[in-house]
C-alpha atoms as a PDB file:
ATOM      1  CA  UNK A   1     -29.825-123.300-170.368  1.00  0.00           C
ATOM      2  CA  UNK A   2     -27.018-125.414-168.647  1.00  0.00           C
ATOM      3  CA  UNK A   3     -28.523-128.771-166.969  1.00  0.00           C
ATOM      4  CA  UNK A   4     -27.473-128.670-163.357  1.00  0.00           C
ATOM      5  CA  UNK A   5     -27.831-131.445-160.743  1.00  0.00           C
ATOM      6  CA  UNK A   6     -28.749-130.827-157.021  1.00  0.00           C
ATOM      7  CA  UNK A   7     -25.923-131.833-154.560  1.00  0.00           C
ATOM      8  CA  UNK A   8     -26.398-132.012-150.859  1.00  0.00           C
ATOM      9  CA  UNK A   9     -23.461-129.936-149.072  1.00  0.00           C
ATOM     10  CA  UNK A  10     -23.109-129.655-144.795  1.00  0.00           C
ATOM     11  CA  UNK A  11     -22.401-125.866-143.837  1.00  0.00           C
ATOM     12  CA  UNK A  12     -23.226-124.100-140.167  1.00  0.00           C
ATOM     13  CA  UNK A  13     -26.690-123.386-139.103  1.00  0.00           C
ATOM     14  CA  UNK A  14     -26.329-119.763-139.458  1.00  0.00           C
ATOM     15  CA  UNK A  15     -24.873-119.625-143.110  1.00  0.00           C
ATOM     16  CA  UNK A  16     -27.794-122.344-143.948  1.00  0.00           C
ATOM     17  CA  UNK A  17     -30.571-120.031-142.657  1.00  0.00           C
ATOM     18  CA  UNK A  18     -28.497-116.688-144.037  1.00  0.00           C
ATOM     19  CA  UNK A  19     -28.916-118.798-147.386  1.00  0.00           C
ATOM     20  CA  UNK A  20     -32.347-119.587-146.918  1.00  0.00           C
ATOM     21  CA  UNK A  21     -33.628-116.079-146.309  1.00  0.00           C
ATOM     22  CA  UNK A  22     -31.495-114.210-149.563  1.00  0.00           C
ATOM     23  CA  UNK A  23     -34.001-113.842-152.311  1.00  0.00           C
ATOM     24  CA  UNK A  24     -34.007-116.328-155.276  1.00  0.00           C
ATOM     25  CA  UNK A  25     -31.278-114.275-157.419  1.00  0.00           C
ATOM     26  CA  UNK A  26     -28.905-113.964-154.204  1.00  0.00           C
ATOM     27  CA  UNK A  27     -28.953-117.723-154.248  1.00  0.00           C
ATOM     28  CA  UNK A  28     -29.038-117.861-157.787  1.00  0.00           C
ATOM     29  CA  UNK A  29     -25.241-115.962-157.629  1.00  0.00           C
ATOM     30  CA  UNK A  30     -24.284-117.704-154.494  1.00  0.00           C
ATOM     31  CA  UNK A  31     -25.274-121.355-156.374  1.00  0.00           C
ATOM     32  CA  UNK A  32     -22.980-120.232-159.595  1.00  0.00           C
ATOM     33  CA  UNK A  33     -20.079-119.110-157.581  1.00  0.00           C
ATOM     34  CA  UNK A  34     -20.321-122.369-155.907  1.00  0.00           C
ATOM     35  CA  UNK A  35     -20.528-124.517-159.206  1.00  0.00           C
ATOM     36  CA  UNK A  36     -17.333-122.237-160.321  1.00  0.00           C
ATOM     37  CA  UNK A  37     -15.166-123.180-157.110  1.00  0.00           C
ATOM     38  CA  UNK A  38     -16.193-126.549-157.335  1.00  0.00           C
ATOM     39  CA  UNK A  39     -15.702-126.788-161.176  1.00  0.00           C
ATOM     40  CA  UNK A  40     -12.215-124.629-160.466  1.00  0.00           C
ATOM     41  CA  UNK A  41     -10.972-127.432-157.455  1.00  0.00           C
ATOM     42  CA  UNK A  42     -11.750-130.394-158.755  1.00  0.00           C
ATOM     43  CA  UNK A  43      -9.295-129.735-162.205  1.00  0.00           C
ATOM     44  CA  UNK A  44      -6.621-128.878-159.955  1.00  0.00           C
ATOM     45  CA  UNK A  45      -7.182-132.119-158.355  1.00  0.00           C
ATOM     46  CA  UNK A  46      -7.460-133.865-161.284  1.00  0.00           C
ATOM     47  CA  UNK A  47      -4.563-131.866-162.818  1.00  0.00           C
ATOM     48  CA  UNK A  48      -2.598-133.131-159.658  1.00  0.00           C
ATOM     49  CA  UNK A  49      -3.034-136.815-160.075  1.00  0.00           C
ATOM     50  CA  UNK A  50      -2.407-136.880-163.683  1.00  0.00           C
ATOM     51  CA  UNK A  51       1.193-135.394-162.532  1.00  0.00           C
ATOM     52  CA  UNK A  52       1.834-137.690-160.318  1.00  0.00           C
ATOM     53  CA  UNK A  53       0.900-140.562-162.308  1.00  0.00           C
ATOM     54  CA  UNK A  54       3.665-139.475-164.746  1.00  0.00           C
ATOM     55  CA  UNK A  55       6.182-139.225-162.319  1.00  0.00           C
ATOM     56  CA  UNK A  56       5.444-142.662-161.251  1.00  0.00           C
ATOM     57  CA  UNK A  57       5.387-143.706-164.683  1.00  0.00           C
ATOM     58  CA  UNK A  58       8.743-141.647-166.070  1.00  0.00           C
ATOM     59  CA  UNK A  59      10.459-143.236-162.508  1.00  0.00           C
ATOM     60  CA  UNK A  60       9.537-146.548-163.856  1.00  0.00           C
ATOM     61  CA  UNK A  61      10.559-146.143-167.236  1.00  0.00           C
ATOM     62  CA  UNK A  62      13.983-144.883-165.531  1.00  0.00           C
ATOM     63  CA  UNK A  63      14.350-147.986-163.331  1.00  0.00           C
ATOM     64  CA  UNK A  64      13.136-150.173-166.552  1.00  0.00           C
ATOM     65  CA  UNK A  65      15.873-148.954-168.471  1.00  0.00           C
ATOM     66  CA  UNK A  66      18.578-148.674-165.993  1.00  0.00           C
ATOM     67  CA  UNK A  67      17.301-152.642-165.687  1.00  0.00           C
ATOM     68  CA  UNK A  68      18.292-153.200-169.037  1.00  0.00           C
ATOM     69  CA  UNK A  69      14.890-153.064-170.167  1.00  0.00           C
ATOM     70  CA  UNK A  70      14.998-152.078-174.165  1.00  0.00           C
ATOM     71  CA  UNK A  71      12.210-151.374-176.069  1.00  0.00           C
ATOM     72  CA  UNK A  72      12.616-154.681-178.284  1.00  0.00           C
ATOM     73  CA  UNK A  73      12.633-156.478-175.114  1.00  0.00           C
ATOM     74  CA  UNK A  74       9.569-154.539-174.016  1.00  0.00           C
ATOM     75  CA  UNK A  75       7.988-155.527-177.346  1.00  0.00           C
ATOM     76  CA  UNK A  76       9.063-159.178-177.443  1.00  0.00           C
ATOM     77  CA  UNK A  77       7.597-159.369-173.842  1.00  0.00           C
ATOM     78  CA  UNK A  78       4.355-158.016-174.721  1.00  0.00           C
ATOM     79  CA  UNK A  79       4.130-160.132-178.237  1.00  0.00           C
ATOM     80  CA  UNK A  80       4.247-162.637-175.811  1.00  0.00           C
ATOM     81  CA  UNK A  81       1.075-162.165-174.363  1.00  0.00           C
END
């Protein structure tokens, strides 16, 4: 059996007591279709920031090297350190 934690999410009244009054296995489906949307959102998120972060990061390589930045200087500089 998977370990689940209890989260705390605001809907409307009516879908609360809707929710409330479904018998145990209707909440048991509702609760796993839940955990999938979450679970399906929150990588596309994540997928999303790891995209931009190398776009940032290939820009600033770009600028780097249009700078004159080499990767000997980039090694000397961090040698450095």
């Amino acid at each position: 059996m998977i370990n689940l934690e209890e989260i705390t999410i605001k809907v409307s009244p009516e879908l609360a007591k809707i929710y409330r009054q479904a018998s145990t296995e209707t909440q048991a489906q509702i609760q796993a279709k839940i955990n999938n949307i979450l679970s399906i959102e929150l990588e596309n998120k994540r997928q999303e920031a790891v995209k931009k972060l190398s776009i940032v990061m290939d820009k600033a390589s770009e600028e780097a090297q249009a700078n004159g930045l080499t990767p000997e200087i980039l090694e000397e500089i961090l040698a450095d350190e």
